[in-house]
Protein backbone atom coordinates (compact mmCIF):
# COMPACT_ATOMS: atom_id res chain seq x y z
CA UNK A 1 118.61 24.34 146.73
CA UNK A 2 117.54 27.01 144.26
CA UNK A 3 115.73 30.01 144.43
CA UNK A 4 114.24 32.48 142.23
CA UNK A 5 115.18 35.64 141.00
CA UNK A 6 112.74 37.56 142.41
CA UNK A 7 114.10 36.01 146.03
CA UNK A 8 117.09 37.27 145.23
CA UNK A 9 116.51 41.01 145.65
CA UNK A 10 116.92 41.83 148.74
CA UNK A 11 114.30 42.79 151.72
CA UNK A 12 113.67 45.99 150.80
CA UNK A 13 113.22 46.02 147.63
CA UNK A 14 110.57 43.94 148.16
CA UNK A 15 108.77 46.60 150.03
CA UNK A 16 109.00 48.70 147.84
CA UNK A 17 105.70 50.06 144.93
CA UNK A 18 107.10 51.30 141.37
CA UNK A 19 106.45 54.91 141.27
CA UNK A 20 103.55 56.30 139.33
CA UNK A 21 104.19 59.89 138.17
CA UNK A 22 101.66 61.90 136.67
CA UNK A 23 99.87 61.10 133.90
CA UNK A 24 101.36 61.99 130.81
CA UNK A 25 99.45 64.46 128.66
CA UNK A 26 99.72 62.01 125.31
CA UNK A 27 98.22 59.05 127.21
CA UNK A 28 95.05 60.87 128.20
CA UNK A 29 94.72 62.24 124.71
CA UNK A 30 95.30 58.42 123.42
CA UNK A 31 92.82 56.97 125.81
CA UNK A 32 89.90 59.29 125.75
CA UNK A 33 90.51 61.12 122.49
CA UNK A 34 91.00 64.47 123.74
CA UNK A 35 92.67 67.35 122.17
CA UNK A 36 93.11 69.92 124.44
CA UNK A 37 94.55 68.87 127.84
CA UNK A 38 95.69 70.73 130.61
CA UNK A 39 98.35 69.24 133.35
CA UNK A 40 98.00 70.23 136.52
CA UNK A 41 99.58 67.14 137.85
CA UNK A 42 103.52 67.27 138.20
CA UNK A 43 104.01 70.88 139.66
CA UNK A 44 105.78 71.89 136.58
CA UNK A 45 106.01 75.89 135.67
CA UNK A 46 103.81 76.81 133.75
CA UNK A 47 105.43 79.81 131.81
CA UNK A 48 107.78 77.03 130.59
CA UNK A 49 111.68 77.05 130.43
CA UNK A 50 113.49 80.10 131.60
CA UNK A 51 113.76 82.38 127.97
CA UNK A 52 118.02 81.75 128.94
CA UNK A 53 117.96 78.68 128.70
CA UNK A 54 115.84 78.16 125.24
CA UNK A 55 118.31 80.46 123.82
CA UNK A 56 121.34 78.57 125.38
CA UNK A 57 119.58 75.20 123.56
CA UNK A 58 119.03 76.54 120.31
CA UNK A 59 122.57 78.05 120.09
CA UNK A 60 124.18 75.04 121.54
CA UNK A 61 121.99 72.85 118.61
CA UNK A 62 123.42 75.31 115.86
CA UNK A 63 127.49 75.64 117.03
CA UNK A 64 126.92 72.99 119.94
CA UNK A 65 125.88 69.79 118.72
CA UNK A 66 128.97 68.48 116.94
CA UNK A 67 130.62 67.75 120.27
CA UNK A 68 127.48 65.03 121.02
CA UNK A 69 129.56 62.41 120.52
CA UNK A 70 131.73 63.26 123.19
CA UNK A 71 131.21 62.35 126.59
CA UNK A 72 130.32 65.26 128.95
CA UNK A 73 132.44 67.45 131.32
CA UNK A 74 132.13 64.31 134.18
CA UNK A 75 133.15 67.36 137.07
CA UNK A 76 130.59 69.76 135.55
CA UNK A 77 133.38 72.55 136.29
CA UNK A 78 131.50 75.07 134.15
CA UNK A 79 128.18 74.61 136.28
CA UNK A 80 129.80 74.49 139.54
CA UNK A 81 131.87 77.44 138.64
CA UNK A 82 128.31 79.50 137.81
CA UNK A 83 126.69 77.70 141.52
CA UNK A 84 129.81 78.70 143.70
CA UNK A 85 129.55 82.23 142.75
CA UNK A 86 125.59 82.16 142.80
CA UNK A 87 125.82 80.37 146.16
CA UNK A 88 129.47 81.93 147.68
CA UNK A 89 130.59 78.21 148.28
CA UNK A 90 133.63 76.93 146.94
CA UNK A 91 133.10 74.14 144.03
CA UNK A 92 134.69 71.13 146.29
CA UNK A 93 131.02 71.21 148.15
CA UNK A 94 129.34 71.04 145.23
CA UNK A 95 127.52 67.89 143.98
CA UNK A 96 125.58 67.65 140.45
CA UNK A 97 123.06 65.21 140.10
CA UNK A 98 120.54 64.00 137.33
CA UNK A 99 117.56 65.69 138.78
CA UNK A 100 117.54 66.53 143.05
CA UNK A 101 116.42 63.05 142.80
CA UNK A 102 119.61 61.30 142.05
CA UNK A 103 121.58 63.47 144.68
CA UNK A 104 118.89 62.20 147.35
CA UNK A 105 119.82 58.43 145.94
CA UNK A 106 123.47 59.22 146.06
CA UNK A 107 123.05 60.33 149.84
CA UNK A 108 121.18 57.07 151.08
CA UNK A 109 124.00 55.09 149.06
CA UNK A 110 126.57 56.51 151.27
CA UNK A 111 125.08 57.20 154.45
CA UNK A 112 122.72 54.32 154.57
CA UNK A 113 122.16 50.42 154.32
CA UNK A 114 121.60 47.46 156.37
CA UNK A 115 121.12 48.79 159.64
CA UNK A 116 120.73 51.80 159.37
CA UNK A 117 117.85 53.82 159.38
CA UNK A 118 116.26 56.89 157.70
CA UNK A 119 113.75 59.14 159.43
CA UNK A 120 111.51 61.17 157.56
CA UNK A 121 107.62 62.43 158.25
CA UNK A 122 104.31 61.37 156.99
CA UNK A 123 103.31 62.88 153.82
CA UNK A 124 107.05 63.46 152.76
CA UNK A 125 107.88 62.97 149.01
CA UNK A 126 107.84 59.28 147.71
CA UNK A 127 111.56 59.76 146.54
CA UNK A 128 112.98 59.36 150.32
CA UNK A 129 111.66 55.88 151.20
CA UNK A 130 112.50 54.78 148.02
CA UNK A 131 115.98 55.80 148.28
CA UNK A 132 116.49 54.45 151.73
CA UNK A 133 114.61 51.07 151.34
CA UNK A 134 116.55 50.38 147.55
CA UNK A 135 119.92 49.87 149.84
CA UNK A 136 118.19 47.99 152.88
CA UNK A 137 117.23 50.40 155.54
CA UNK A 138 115.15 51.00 158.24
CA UNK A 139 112.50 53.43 157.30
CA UNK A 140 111.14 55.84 160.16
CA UNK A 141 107.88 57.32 159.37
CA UNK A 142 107.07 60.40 162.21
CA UNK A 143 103.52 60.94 162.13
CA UNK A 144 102.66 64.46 161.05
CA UNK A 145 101.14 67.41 162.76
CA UNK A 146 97.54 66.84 163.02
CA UNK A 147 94.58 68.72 160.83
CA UNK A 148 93.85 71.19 163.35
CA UNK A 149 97.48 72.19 163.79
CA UNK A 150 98.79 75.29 162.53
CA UNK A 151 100.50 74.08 160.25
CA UNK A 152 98.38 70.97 159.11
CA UNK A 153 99.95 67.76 158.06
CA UNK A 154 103.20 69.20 158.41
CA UNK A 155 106.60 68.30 159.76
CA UNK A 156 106.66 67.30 163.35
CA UNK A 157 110.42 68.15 164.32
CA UNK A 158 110.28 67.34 168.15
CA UNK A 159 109.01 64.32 166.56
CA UNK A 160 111.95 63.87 164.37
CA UNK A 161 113.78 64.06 167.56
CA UNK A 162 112.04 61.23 168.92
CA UNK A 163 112.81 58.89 166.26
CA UNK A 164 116.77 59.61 166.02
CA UNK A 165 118.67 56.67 167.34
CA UNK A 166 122.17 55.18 166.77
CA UNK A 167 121.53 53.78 163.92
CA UNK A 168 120.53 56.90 162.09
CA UNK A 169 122.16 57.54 158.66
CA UNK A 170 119.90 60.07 157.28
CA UNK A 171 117.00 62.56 158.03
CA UNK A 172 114.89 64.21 155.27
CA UNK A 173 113.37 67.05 155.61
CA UNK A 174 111.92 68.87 152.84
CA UNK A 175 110.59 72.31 153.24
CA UNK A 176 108.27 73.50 151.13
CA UNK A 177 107.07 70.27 151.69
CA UNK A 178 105.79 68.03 148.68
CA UNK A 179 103.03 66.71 148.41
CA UNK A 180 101.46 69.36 151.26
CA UNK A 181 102.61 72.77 150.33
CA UNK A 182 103.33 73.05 154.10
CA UNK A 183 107.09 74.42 155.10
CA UNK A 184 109.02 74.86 158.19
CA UNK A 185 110.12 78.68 159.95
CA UNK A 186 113.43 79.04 159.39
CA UNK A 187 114.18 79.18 163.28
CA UNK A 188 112.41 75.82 163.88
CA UNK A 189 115.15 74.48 161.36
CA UNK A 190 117.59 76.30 163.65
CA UNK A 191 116.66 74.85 166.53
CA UNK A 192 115.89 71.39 165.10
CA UNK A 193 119.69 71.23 163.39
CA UNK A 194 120.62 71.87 167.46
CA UNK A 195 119.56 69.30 168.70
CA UNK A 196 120.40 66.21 165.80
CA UNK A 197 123.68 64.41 167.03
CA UNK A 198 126.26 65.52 164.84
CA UNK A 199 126.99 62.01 163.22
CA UNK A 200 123.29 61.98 161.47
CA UNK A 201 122.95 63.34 158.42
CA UNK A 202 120.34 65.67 157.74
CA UNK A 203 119.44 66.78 154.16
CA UNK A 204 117.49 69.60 153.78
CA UNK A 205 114.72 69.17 150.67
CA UNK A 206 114.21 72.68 149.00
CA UNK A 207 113.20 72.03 145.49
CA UNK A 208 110.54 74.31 146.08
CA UNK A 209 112.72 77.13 147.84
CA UNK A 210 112.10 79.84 145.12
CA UNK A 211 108.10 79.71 145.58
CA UNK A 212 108.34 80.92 149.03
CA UNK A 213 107.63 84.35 150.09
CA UNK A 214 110.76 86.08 151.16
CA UNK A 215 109.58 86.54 154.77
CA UNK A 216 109.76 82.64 155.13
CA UNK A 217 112.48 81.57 153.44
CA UNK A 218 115.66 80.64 155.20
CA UNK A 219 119.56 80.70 154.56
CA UNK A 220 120.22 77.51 154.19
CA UNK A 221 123.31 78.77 152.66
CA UNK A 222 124.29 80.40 155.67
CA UNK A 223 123.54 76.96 158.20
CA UNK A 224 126.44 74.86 156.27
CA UNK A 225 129.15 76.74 157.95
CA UNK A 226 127.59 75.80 161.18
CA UNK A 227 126.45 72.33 160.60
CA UNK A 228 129.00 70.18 158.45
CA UNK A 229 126.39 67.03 158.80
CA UNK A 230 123.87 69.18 156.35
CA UNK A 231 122.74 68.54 152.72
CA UNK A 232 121.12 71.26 150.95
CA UNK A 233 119.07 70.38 147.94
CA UNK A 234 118.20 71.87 144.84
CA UNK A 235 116.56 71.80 141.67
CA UNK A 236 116.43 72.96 137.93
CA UNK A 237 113.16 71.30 136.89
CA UNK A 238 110.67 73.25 138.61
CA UNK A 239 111.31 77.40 138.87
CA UNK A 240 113.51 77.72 136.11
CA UNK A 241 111.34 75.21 134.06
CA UNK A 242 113.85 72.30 132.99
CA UNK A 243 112.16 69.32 134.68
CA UNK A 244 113.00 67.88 131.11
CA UNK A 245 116.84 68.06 131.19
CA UNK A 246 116.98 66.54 134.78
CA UNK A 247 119.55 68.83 136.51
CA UNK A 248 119.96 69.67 140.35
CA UNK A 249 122.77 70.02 142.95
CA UNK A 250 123.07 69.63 146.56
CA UNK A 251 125.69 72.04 148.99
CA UNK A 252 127.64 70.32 151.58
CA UNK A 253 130.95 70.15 153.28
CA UNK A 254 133.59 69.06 151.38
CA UNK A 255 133.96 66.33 153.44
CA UNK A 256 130.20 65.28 152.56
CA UNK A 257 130.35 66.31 149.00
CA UNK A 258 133.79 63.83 148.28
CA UNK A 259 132.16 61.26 150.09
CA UNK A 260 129.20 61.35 147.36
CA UNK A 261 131.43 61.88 144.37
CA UNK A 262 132.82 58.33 144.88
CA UNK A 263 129.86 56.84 144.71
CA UNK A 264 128.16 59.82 142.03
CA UNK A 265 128.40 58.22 138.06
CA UNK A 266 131.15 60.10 135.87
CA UNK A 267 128.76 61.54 133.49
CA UNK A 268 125.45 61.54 135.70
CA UNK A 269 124.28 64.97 134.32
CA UNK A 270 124.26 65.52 130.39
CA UNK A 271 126.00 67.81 128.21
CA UNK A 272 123.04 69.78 126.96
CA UNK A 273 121.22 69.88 130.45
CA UNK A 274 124.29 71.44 131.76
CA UNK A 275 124.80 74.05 129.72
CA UNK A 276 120.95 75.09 129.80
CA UNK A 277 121.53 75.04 133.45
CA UNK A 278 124.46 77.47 133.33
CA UNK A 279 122.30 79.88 131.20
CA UNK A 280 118.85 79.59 133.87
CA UNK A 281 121.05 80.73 136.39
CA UNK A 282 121.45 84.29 134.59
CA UNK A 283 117.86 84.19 134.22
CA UNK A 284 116.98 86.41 137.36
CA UNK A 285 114.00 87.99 135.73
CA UNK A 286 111.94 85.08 134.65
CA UNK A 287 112.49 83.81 138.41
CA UNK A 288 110.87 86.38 139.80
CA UNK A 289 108.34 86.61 137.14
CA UNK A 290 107.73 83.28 138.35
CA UNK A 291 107.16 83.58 141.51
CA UNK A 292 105.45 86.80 142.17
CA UNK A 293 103.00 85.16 139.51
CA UNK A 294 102.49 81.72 141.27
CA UNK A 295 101.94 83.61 144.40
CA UNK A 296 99.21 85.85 143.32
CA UNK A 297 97.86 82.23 141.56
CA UNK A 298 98.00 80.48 144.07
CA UNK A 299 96.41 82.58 146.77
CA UNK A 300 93.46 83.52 143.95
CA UNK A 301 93.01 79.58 143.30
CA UNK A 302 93.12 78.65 147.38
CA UNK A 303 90.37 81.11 147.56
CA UNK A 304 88.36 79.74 144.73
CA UNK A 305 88.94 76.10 146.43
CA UNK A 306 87.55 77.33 149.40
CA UNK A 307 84.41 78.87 148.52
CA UNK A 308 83.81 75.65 147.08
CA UNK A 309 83.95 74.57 150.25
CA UNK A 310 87.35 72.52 149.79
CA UNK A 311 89.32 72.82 152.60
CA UNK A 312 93.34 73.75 151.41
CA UNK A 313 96.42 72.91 153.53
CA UNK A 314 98.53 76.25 153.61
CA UNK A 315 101.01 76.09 150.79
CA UNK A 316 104.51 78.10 149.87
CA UNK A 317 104.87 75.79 147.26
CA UNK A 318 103.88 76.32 143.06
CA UNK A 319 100.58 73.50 143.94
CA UNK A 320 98.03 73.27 146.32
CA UNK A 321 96.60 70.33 148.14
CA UNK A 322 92.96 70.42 149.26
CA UNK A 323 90.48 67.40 151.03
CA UNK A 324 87.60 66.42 148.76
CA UNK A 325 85.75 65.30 151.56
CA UNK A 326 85.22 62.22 150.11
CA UNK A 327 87.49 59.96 148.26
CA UNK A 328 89.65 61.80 145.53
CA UNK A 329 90.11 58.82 142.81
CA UNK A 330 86.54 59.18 141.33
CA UNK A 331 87.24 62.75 141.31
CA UNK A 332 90.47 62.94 139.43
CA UNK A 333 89.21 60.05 137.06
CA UNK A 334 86.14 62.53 136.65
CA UNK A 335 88.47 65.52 136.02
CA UNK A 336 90.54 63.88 133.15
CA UNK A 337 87.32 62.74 131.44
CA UNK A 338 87.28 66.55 131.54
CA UNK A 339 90.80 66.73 130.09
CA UNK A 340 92.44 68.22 133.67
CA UNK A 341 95.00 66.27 134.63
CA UNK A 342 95.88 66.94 138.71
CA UNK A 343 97.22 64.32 141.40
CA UNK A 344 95.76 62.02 143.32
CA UNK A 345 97.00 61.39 146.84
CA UNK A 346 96.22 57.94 147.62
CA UNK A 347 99.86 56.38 147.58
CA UNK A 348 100.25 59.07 150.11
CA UNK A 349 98.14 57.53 152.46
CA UNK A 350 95.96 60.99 151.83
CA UNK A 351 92.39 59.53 149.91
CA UNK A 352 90.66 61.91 150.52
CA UNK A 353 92.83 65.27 148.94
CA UNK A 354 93.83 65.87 145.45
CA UNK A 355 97.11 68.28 144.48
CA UNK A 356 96.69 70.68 141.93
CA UNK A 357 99.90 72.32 140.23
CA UNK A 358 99.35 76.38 139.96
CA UNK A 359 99.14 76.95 136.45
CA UNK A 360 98.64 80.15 134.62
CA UNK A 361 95.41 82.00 134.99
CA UNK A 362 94.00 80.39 132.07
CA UNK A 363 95.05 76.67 132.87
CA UNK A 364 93.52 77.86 136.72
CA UNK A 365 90.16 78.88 135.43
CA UNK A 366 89.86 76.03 132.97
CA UNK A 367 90.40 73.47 136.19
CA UNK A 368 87.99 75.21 138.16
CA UNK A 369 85.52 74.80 135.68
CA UNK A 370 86.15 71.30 134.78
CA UNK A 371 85.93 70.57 138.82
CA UNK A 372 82.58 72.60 139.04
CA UNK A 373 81.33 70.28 136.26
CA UNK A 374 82.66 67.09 138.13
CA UNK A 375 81.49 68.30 141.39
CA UNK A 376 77.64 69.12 140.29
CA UNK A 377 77.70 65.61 138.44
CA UNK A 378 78.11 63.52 142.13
């Protein structure tokens, strides 16, 4: 009897769509001949890399580079020495990844697989089912709060609740939330972190934890030392402006964080990306420059949305997501004939809303007009 290799992979994989990021600014220039683009698409920062950091890479390119042939520090002592201090956590419950991304993959690899099951809400980021379904698990999607909620679209946690069984490995929770903005009280975490059995893992998304407003954002930090079954995630590529170099970290037990590192690559994160990392975290002042900017943005650009009559889910995030009242596609394939790149929601089971990054106040006005010009044209 034979069979073919694509019968071979297993169920889930099978299940699985290839992941479409966003459009890549050289493509659009390529296919329509444009010179000036603006991308409003991947919720990058738009005031670039952390000024630390491009200092850290064009010193380590002058004295640095010679050592490129040699493989990286596989423990990344150096950058878990800089995160235990920044964080007051000792280095064992410290795991570096290539990107947040890879830690997420790392957790489902451990805590997950034939099964098992991973419970996450609608309209969570497109990274957890892919992580859970590559090793053969049960995906759990809770529906999400409705529209008229007060926190539309976002995470149902008594749902959560609802849909925790046995057989659950994993829960992901990411708050700010990608690709809604929307975000969880910090007591509402509390509460939730209760009441999950103490064999389920819960990891606890916050690539988008710097955006926040102060008033809203929890201590994660703090919640470790009272719940040894929680992940914390974090990220390099999006407030301190290295999506580029692929760095983040999660905080755990050291129980949780060993039980990763056997199954985390020797040299997962590069030389070069960790020592920009190392300098970003010195970088207080273009953090803050950061956010206080985004968050003046981002209120000034949900405003503009709205008298537009584009409805905006409530965001803590550096993007916005807003309903088109209509299907977005034709929109957004409207808006890069305009040379805006933003993001579609479709493979989020959301047609009908678009995603705009918060750019500067520039790259803001020059989307609004390019979606006034799409928007008279229909």
């Amino acid at each position: 009897m034979s069979i073919t290799i694509s019968e071979q992979a297993h169920a889930g994989i099978h299940g699985l769509h290839t992941y479409v990021p966003g459009k890549p600014i050289e493509d659009l220039k390529r296919e329509l001949g444009l010179s000036s683009i603006v991308k409003l698409a991947s919720n990058e920062n738009p005031f670039g890399t952390a000024p630390a950091v491009k200092r850290a890479l064009a010193a380590f390119t002058r004295d640095g580079a010679g050592d490129l042939h040699r493989y990286p520090d596989g423990n990344g002592f150096a950058l878990k020495q800089k995160l235990a201090v920044r964080h007051d956590i000792e280095m064992s419950r410290i795991t570096l990844g290539n990107g947040s991304n890879d830690v997420l993959e790392l957790t489902a690899r451990v805590f997950l697989g034939p099964g098992k099951n991973a419970v996450f809400s609608q309209y969570a980021f497109a990274v957890y089912p892919i992580v859970a379904r590559a090793v053969n698990a049960e995906t759990r999607v809770v529906p999400a709060l409705g529209a008229e909620a007060d926190m539309p679209y976002g995470h149902d946690l008594d749902g959560f609740l609802d849909h925790i069984d046995d057989n659950t490995g994993v829960v992901f929770i990411a708050s700010p939330n990608n690709p809604t903005g929307t975000w969880l009280a910090p007591d509402a975490i509390e509460s939730f972190m209760d009441a999950v059995p103490k064999g389920v893992v819960v990891v606890l998304d916050e690539a988008y934890l710097e955006y926040q407003a102060d008033s809203e954002r929890p201590n994660s930090r703090a919640w470790l030392e009272r719940y040894p079954n929680l992940i914390v995630t974090r990220t390099f590529s999006k407030i301190y402006g290295m999506a580029g170099l692929r760095v983040g970290y999660a905080l755990s037990s050291a129980e949780v964080a060993d039980l990763i590192n056997r199954v985390r690559q020797p040299f997962n994160v590069n030389m070069v990306a960790m020592h920009c990392a190392e300098a970003a975290l010195a970088d207080d002042d273009f953090v803050v420059y950061s956010t206080e900017t985004n968050a003046v943005q981002r209120a000034s650009l949900a405003q503009e949305l709205e008298a537009r009559g584009l409805s905006c889910l409530p965001s803590q995030a550096n993007f916005i997501t807003f309903d088109c009242g209509r299907e977005s596609t034709p929109l957004f394939d409207a808006m890069l004939r305009e040379g805006v790149i933003v993001r579609p929601l479709a493979s989020y089971d959301m047609p009908e809303h678009l995603r705009v990054t918060v750019g500067s106040e520039t790259e803001n006005q020059t989307f609004l007009s390019a979606l006034d010009t799409v928007l008279a044209a229909q």
